[in-house]
N, C-alpha and C. Protein backbone atom coordinates (compact mmCIF):
# COMPACT_ATOMS: atom_id res chain seq x y z
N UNK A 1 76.15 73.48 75.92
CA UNK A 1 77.01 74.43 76.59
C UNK A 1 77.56 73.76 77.85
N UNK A 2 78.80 74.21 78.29
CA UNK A 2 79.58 73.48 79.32
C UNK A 2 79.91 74.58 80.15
N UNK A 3 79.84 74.13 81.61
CA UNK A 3 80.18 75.56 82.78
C UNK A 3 81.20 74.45 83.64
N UNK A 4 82.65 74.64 83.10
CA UNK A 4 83.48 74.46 84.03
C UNK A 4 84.07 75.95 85.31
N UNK A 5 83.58 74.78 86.45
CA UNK A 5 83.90 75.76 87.40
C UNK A 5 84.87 75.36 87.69
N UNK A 6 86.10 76.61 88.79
CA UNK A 6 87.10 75.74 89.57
C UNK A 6 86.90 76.82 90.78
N UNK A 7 86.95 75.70 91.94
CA UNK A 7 86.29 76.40 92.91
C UNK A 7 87.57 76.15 93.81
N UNK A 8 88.62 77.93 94.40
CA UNK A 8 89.49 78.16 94.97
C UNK A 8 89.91 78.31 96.62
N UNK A 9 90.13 77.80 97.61
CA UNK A 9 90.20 78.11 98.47
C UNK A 9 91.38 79.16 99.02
N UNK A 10 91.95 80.27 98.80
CA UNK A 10 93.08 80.89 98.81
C UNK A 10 93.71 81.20 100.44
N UNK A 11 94.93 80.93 100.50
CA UNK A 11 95.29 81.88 101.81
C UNK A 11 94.98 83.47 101.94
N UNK A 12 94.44 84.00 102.98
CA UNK A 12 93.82 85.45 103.19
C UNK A 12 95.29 86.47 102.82
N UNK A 13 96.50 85.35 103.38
CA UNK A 13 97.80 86.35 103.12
C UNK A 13 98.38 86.58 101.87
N UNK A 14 97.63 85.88 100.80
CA UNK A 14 97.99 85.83 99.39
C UNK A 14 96.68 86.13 98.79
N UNK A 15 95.20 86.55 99.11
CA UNK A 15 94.59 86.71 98.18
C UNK A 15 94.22 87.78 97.11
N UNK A 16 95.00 89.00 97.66
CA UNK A 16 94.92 89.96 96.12
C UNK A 16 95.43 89.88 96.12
N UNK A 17 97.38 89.35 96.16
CA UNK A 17 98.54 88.95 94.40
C UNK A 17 97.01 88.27 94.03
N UNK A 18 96.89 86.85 94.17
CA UNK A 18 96.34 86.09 93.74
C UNK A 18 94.98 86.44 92.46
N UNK A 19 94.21 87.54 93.39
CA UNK A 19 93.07 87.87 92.12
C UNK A 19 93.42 88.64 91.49
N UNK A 20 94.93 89.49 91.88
CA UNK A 20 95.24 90.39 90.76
C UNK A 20 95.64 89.77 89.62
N UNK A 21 96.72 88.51 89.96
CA UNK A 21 97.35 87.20 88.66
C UNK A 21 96.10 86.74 88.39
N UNK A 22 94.85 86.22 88.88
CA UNK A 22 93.78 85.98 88.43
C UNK A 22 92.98 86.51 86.68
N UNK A 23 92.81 87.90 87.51
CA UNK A 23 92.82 88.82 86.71
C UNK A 23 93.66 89.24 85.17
N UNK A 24 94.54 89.11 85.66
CA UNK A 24 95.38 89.78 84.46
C UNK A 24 96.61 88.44 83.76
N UNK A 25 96.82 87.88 84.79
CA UNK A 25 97.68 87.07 83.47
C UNK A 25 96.92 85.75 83.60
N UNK A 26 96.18 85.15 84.38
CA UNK A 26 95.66 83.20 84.13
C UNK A 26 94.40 83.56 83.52
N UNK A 27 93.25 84.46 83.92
CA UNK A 27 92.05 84.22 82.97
C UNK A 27 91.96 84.78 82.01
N UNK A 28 92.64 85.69 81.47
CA UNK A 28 93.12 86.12 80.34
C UNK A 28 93.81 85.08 79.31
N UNK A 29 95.14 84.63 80.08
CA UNK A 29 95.40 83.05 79.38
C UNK A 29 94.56 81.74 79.07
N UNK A 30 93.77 81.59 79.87
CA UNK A 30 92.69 81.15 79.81
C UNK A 30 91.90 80.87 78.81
N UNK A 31 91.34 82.42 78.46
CA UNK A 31 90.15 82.79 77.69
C UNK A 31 90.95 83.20 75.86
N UNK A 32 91.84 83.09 76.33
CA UNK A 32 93.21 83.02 75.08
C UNK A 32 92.93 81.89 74.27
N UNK A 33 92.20 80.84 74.88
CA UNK A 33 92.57 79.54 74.09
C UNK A 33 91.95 79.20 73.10
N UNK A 34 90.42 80.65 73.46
CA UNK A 34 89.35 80.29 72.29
C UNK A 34 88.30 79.27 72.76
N UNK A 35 88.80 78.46 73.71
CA UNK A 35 88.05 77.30 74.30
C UNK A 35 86.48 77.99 75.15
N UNK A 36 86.86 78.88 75.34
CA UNK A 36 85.66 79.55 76.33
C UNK A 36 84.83 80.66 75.48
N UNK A 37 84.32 81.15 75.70
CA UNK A 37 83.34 82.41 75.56
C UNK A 37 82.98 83.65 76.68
N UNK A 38 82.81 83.23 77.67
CA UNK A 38 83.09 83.91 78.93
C UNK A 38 83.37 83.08 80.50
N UNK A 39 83.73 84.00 81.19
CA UNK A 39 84.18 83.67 82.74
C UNK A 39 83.76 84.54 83.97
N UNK A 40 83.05 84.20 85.07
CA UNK A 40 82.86 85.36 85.93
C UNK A 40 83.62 84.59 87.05
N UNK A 41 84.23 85.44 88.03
CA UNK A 41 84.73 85.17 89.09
C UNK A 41 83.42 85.80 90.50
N UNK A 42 83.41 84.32 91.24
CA UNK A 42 82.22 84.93 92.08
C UNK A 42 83.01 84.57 93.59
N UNK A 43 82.68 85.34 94.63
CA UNK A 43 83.08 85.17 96.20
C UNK A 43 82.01 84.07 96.58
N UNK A 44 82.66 82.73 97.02
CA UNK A 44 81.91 82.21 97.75
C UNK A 44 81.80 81.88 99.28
N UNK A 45 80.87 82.60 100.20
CA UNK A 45 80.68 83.37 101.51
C UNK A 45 80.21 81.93 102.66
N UNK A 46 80.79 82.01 103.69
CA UNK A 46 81.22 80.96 104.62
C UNK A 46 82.29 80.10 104.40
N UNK A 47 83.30 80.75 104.14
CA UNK A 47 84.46 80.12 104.04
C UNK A 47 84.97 79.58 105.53
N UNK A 48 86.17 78.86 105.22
CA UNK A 48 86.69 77.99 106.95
C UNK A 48 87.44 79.63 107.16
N UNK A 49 87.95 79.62 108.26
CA UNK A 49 88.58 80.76 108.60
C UNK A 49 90.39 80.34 108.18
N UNK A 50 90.86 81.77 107.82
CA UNK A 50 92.28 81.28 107.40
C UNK A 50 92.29 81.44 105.86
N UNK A 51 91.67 81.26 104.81
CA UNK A 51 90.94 81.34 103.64
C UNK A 51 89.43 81.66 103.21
N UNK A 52 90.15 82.08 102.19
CA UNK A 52 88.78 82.61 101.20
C UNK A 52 88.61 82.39 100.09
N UNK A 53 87.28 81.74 99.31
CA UNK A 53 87.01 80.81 98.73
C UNK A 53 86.50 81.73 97.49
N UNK A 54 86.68 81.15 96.15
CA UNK A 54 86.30 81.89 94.95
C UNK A 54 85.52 80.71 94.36
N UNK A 55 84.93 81.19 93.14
CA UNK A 55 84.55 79.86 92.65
C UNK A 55 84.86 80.86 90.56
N UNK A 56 85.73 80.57 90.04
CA UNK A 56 85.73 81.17 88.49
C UNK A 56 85.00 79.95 87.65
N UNK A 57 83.96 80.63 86.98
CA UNK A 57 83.23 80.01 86.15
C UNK A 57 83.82 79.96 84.63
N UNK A 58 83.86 79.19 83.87
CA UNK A 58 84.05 79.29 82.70
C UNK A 58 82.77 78.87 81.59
N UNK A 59 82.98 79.42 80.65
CA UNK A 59 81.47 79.15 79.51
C UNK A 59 82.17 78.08 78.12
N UNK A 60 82.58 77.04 77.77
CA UNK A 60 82.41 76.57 76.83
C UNK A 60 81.14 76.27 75.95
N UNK A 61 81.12 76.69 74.43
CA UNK A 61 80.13 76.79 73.75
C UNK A 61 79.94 75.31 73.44
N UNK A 62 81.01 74.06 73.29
CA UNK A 62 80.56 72.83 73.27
C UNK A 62 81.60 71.56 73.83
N UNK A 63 80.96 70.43 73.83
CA UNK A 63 81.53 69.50 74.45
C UNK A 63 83.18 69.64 73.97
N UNK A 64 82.99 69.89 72.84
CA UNK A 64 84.50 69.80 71.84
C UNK A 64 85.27 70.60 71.80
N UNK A 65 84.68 72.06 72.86
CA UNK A 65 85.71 73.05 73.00
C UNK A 65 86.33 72.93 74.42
N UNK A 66 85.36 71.89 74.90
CA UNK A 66 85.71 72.29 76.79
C UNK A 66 86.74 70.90 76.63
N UNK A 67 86.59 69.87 75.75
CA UNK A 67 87.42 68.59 75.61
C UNK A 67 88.88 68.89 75.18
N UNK A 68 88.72 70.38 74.33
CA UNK A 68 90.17 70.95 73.48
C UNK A 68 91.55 71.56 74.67
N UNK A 69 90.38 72.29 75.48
CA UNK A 69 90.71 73.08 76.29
C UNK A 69 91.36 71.97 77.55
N UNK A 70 91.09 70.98 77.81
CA UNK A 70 91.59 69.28 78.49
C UNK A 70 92.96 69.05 77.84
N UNK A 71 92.79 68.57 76.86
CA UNK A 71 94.00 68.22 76.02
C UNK A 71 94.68 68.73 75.83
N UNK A 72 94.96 70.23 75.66
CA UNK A 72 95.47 71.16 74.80
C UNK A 72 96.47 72.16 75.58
N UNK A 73 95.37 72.75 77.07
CA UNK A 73 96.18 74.02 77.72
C UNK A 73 95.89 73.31 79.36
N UNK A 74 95.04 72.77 79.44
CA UNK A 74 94.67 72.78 81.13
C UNK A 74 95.67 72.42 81.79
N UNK A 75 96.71 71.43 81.66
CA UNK A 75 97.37 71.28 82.47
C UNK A 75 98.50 72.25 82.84
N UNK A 76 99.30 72.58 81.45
CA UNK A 76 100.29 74.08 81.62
C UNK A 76 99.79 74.82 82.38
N UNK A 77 98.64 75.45 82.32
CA UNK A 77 97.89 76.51 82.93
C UNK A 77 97.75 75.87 84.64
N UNK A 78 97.32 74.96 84.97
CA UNK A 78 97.07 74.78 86.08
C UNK A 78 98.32 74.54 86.51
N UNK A 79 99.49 73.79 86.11
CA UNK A 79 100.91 73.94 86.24
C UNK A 79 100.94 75.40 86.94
N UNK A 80 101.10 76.60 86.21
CA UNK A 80 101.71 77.68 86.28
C UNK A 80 101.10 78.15 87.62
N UNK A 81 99.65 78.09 87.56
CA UNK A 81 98.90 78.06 88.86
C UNK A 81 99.24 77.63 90.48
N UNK A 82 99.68 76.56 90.44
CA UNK A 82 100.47 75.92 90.92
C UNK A 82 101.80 76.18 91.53
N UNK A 83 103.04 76.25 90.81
CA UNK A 83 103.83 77.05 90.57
C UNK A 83 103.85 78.33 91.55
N UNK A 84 102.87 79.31 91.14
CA UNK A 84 103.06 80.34 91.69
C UNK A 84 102.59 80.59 93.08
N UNK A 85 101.20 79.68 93.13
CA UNK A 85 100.59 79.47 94.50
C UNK A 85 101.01 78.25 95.51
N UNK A 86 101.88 77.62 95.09
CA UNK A 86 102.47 76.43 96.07
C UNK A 86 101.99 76.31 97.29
N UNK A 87 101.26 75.44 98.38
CA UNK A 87 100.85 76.08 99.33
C UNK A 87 100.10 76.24 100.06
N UNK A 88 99.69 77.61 98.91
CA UNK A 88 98.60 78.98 99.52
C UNK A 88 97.14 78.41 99.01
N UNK A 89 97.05 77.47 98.66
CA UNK A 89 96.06 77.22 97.98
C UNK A 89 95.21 75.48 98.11
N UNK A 90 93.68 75.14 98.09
CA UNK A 90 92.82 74.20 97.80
C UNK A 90 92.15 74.00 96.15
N UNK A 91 92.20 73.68 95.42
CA UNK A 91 90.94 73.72 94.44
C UNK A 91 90.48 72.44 93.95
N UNK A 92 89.32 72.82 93.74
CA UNK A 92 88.69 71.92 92.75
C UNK A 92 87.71 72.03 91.82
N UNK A 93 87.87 71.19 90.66
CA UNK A 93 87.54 71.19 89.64
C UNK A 93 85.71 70.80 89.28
N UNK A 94 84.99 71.57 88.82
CA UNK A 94 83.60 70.65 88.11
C UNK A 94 83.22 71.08 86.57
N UNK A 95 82.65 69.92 86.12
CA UNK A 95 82.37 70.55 84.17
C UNK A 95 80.77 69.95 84.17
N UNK A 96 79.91 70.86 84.25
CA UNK A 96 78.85 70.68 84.19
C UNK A 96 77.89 70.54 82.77
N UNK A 97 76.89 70.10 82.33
CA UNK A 97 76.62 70.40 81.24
C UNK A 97 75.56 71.21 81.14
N UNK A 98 75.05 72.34 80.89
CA UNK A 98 73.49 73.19 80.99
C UNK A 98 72.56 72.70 80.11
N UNK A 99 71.81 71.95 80.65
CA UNK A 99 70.92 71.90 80.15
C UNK A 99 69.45 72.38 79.49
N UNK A 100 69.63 73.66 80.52
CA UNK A 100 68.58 74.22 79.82
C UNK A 100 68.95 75.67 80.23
N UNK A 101 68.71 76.85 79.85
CA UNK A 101 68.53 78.26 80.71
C UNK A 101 67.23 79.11 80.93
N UNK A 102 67.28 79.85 81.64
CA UNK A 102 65.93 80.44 82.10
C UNK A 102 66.08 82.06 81.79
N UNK A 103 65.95 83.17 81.48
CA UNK A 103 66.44 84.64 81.30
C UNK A 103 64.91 85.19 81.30
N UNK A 104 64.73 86.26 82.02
CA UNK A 104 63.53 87.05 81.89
C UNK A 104 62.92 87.64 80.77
């Protein structure tokens, strides 16, 4: 299993357009690709001042879906991202691999 995160730094003066397009048209497009299984969007707290920092998780079920999802859509998508946030915005990228999980 693969947990690509992308971890957002947003301008405070753009950040709900931003999680509303979040929301409704990029992780939706996103999760469109088949490449994923699920996504949570989490607040990550001590941000610099001026911005506010997200971190959206993504769930690929294998190396070969998170590799599809590379080749295939990431760049359009982060294009459009881009595009709309010119700017207003920091991110960066990590693709982790899980190695193991823990659940009660």
């Amino acid at each position: 299993m693969i947990l690509y995160n992308v971890t957002v730094s947003i301008d405070k003066s753009v950040h709900l357009a931003w999680l509303d397009w979040m929301r409704n048209a990029h992780i939706p497009d996103v999760m469109a690709t088949g490449c994923f299984k699920e996504c949570r969007i989490s607040r990550v707290h001590g941000e610099e001042e001026g911005g506010m920092t997200f971190a959206i998780s993504y769930i690929a079920p294998t190396q070969e879906d998170f590799d599809e999802y590379q080749e295939k859509h990431a760049t359009s998508l982060q294009n459009d991202h881009s595009a709309k946030f010119n700017g207003k915005f920091a991110a960066f990228r990590t693709m982790l691999t899980v190695i193991e999980e823990f659940k009660p």
